[in-house]
Every structure is written in C-alpha cells, then in structure tokens.
PDB file of N, CA and C in Angstrom:
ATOM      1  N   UNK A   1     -22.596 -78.927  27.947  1.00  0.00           N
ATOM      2  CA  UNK A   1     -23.105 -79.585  26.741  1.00  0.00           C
ATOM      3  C   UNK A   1     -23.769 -78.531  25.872  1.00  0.00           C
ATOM      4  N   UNK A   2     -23.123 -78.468  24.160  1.00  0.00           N
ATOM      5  CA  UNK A   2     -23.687 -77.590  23.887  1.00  0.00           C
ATOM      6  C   UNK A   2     -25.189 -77.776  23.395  1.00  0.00           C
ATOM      7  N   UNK A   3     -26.397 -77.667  23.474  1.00  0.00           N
ATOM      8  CA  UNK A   3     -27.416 -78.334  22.673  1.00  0.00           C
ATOM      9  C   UNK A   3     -27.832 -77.788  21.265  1.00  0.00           C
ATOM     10  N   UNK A   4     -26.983 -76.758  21.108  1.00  0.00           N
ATOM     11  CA  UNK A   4     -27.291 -76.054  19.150  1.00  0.00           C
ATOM     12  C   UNK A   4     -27.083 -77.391  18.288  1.00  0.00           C
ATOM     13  N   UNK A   5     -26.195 -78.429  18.560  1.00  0.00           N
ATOM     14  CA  UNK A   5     -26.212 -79.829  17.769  1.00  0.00           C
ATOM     15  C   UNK A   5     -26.917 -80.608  18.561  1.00  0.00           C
ATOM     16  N   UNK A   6     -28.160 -80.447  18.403  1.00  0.00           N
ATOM     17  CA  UNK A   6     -29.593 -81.691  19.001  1.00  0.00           C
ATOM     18  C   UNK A   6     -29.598 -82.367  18.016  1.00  0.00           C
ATOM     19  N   UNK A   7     -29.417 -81.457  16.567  1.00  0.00           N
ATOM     20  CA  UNK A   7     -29.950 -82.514  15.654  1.00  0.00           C
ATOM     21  C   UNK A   7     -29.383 -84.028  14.881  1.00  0.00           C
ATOM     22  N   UNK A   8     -28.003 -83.719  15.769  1.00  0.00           N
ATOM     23  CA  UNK A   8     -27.264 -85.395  15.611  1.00  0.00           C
ATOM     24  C   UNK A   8     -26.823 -85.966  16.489  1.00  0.00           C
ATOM     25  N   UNK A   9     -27.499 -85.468  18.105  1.00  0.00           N
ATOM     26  CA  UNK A   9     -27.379 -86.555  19.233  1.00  0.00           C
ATOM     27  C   UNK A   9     -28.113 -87.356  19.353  1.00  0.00           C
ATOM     28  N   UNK A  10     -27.522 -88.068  20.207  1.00  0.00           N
ATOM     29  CA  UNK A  10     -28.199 -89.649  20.532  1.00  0.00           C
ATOM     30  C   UNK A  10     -29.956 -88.955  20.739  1.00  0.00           C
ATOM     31  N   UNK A  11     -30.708 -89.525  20.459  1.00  0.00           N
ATOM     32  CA  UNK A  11     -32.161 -88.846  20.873  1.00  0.00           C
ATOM     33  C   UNK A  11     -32.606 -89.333  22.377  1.00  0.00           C
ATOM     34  N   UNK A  12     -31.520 -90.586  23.190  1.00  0.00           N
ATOM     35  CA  UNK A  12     -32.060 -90.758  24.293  1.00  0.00           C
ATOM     36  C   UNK A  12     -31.011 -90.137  24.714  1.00  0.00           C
ATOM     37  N   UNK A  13     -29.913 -89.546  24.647  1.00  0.00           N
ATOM     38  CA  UNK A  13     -29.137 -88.599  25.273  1.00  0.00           C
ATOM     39  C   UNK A  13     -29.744 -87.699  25.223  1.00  0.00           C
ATOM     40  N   UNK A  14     -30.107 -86.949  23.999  1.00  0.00           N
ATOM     41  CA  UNK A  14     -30.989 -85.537  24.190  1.00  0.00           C
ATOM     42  C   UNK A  14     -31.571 -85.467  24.702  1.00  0.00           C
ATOM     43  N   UNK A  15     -32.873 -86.319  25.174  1.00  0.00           N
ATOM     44  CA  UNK A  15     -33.664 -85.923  25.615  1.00  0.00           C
ATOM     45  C   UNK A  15     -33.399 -85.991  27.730  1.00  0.00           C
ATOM     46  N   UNK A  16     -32.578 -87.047  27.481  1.00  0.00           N
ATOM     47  CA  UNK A  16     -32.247 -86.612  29.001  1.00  0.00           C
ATOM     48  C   UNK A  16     -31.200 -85.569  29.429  1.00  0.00           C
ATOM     49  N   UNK A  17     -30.721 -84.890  28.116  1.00  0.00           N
ATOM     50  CA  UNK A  17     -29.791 -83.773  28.879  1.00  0.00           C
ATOM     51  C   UNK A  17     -31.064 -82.434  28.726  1.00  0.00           C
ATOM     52  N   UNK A  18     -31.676 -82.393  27.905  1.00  0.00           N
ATOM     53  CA  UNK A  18     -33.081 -81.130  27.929  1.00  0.00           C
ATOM     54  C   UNK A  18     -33.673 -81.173  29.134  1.00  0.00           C
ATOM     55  N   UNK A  19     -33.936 -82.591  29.347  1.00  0.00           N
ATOM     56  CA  UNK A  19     -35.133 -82.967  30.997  1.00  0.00           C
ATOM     57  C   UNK A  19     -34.028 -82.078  32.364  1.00  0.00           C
ATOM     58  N   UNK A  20     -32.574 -83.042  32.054  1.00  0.00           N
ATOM     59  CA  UNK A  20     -32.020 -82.253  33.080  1.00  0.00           C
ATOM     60  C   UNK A  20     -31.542 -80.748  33.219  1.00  0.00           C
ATOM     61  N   UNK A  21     -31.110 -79.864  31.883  1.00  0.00           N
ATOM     62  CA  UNK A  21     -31.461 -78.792  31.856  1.00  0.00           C
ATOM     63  C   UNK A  21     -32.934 -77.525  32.673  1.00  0.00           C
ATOM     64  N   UNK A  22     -33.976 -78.595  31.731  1.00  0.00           N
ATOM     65  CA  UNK A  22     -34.727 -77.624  32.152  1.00  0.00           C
ATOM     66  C   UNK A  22     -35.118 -77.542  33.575  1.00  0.00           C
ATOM     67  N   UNK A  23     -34.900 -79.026  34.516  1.00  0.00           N
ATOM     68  CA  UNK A  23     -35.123 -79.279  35.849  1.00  0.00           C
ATOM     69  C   UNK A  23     -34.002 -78.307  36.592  1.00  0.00           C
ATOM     70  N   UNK A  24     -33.233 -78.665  36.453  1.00  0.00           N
ATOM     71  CA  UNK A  24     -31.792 -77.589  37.039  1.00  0.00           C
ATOM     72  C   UNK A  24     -31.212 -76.559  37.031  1.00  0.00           C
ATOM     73  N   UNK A  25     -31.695 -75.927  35.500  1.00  0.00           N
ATOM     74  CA  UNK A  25     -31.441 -74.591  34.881  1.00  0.00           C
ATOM     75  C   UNK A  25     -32.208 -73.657  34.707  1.00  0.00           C
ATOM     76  N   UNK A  26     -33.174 -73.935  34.018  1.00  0.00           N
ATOM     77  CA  UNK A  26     -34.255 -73.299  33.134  1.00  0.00           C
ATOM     78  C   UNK A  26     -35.738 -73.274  33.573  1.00  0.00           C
ATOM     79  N   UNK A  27     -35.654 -73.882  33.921  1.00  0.00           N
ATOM     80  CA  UNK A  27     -37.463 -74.273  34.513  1.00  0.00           C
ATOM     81  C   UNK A  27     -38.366 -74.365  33.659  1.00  0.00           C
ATOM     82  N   UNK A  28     -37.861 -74.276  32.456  1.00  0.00           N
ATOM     83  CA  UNK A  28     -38.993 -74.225  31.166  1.00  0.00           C
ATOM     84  C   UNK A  28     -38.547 -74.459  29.843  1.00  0.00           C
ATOM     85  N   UNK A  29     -39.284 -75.426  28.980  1.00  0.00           N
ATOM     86  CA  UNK A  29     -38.501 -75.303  27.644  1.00  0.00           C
ATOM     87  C   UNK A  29     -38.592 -74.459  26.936  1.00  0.00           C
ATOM     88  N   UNK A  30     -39.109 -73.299  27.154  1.00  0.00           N
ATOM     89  CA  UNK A  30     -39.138 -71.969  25.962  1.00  0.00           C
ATOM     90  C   UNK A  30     -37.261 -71.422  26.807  1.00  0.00           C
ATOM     91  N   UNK A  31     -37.498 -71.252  27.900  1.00  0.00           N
ATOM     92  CA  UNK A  31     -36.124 -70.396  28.256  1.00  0.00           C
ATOM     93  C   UNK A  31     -34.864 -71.033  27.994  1.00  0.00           C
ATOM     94  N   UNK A  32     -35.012 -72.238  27.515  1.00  0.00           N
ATOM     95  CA  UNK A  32     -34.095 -73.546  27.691  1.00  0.00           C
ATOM     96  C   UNK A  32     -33.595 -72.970  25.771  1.00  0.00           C
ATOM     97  N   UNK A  33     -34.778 -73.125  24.849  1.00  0.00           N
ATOM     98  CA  UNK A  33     -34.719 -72.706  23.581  1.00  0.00           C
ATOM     99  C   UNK A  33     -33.919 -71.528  23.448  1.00  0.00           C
ATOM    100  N   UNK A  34     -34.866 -70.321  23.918  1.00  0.00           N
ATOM    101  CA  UNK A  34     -33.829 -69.089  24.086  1.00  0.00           C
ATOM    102  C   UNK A  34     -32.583 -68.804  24.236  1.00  0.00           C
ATOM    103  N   UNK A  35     -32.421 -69.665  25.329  1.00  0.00           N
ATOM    104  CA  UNK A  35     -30.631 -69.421  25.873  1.00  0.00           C
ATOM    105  C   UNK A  35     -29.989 -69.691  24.795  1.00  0.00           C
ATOM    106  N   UNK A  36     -29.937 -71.249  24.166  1.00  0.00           N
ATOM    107  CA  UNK A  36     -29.702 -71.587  23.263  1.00  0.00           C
ATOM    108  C   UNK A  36     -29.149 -71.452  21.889  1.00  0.00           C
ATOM    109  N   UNK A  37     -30.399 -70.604  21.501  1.00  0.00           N
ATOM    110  CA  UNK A  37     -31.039 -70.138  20.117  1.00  0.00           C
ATOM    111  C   UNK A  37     -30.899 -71.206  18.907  1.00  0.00           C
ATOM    112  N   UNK A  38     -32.067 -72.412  19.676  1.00  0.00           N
ATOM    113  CA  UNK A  38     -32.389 -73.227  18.973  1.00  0.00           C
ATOM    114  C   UNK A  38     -34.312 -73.638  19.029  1.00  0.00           C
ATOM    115  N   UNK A  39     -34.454 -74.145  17.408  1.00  0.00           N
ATOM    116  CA  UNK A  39     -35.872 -74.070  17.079  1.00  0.00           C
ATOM    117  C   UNK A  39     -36.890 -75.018  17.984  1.00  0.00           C
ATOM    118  N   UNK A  40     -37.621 -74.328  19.064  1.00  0.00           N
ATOM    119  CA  UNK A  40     -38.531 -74.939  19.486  1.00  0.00           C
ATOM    120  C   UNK A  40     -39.212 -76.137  18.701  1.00  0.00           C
ATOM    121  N   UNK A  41     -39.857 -76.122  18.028  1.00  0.00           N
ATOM    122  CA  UNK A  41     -40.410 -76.769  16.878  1.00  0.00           C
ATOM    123  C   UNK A  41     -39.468 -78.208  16.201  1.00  0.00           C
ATOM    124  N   UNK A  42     -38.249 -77.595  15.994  1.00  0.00           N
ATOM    125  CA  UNK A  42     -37.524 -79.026  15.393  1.00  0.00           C
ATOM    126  C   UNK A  42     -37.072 -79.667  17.057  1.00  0.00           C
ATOM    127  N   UNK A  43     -36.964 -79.422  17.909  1.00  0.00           N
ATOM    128  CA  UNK A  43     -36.111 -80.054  19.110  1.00  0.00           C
ATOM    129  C   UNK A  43     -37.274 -81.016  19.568  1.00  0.00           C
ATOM    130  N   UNK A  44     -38.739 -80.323  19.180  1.00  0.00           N
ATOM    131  CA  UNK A  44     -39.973 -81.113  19.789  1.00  0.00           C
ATOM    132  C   UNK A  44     -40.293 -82.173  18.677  1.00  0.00           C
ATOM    133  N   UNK A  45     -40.186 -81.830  17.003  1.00  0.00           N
ATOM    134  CA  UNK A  45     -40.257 -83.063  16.668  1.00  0.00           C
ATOM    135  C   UNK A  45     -39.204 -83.963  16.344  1.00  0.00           C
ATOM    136  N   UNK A  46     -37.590 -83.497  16.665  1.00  0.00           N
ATOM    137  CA  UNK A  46     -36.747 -84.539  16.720  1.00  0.00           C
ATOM    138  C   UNK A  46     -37.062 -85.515  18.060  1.00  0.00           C
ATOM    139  N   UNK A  47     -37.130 -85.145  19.158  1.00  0.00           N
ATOM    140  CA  UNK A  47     -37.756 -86.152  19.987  1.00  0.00           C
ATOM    141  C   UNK A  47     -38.888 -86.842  20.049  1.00  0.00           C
ATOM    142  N   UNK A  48     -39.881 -86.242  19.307  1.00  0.00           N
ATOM    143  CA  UNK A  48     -41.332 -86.785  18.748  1.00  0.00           C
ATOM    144  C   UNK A  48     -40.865 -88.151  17.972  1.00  0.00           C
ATOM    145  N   UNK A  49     -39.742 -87.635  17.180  1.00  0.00           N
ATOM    146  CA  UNK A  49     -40.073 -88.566  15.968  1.00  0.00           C
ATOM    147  C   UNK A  49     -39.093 -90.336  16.636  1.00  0.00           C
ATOM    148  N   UNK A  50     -38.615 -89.914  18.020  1.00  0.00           N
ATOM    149  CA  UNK A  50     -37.659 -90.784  18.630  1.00  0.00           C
ATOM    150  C   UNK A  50     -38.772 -91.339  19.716  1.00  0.00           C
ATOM    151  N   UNK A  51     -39.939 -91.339  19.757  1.00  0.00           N
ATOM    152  CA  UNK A  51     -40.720 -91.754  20.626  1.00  0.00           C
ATOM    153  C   UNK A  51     -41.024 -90.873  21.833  1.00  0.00           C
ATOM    154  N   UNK A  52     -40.761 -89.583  22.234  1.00  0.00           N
ATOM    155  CA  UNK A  52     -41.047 -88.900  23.181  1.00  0.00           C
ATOM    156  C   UNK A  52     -41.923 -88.006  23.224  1.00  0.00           C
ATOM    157  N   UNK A  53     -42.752 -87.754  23.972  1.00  0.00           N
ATOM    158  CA  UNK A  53     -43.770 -86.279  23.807  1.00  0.00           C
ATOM    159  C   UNK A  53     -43.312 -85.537  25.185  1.00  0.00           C
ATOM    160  N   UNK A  54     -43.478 -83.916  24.934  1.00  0.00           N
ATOM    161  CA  UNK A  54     -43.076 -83.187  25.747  1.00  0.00           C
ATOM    162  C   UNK A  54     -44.456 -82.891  26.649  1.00  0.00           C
ATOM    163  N   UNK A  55     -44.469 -82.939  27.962  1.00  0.00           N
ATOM    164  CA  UNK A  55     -45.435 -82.764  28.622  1.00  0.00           C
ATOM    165  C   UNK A  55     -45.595 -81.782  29.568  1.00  0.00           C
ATOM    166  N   UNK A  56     -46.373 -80.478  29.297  1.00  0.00           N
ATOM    167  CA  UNK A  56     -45.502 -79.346  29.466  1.00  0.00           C
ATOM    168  C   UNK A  56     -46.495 -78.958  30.839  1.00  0.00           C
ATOM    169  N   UNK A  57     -47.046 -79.539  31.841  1.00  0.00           N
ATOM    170  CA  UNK A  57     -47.271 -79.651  33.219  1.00  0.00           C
ATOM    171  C   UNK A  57     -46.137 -80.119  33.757  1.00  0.00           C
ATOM    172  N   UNK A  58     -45.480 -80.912  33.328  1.00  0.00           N
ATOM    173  CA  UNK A  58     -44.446 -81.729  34.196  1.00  0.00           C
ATOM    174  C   UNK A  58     -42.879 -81.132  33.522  1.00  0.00           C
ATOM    175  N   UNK A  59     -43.279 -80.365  32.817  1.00  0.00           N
ATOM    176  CA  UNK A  59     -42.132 -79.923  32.163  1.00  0.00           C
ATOM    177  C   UNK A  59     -40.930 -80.753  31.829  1.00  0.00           C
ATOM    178  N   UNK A  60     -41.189 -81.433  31.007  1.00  0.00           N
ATOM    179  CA  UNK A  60     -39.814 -83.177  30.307  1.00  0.00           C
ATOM    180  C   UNK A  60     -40.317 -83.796  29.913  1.00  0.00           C
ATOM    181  N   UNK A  61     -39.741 -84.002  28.999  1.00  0.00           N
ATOM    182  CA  UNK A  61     -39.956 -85.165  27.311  1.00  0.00           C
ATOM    183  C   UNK A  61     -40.265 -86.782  28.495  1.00  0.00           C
ATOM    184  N   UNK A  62     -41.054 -87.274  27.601  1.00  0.00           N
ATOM    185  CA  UNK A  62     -41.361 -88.650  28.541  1.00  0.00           C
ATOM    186  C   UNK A  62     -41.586 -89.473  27.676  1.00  0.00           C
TER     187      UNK A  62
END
C-alpha cells in the first residue's frame, strides 16, 4: 500500500493501515513518515480532522 496518497483514502482505512504499519514495520511514526516521504503534520491532521488523535506512548491513531 502506497501511503504518499493518504490524502484521498478512506480516513478509517488510513488510519488502520499507519497503526498496522507502524506496529509491523516501523515502530514509529516519524520512520513510517520518512520511508515514505510524506508530511508528518498533514497525515496527523488528516486523521485529526476524521476523529483520531495519535497517541505517541502507544504508538497508533485511536
């Protein structure tokens, strides 16, 4: 899945393919961004603005 187009997926798809990324892949959403090379900042408030906050002890949008 590529995630450089976050910004016109489903926002409850996105956010459960990021959760499972970063659980399986990445271990973190900065390295998750990086790989990527997509904007920290818009990925946190496109899911913000879909009802999710990122909770970065538990590392996944909730």
């Amino acid at each position: 899945m590529n995630l450089k187009t976050f910004e016109t997926m489903d926002p409850v798809m996105l956010m459960s393919i990021v959760n499972m990324k970063i659980r399986d892949e990445f271990g973190d959403l900065d390295a998750l961004v990086r790989y990527y090379e997509i904007d920290k900042k818009k990925l946190i408030a496109r899911l913000t603005a879909a009802g999710f906050d990122y909770l970065p002890d538990a590392r996944q949008f909730r």
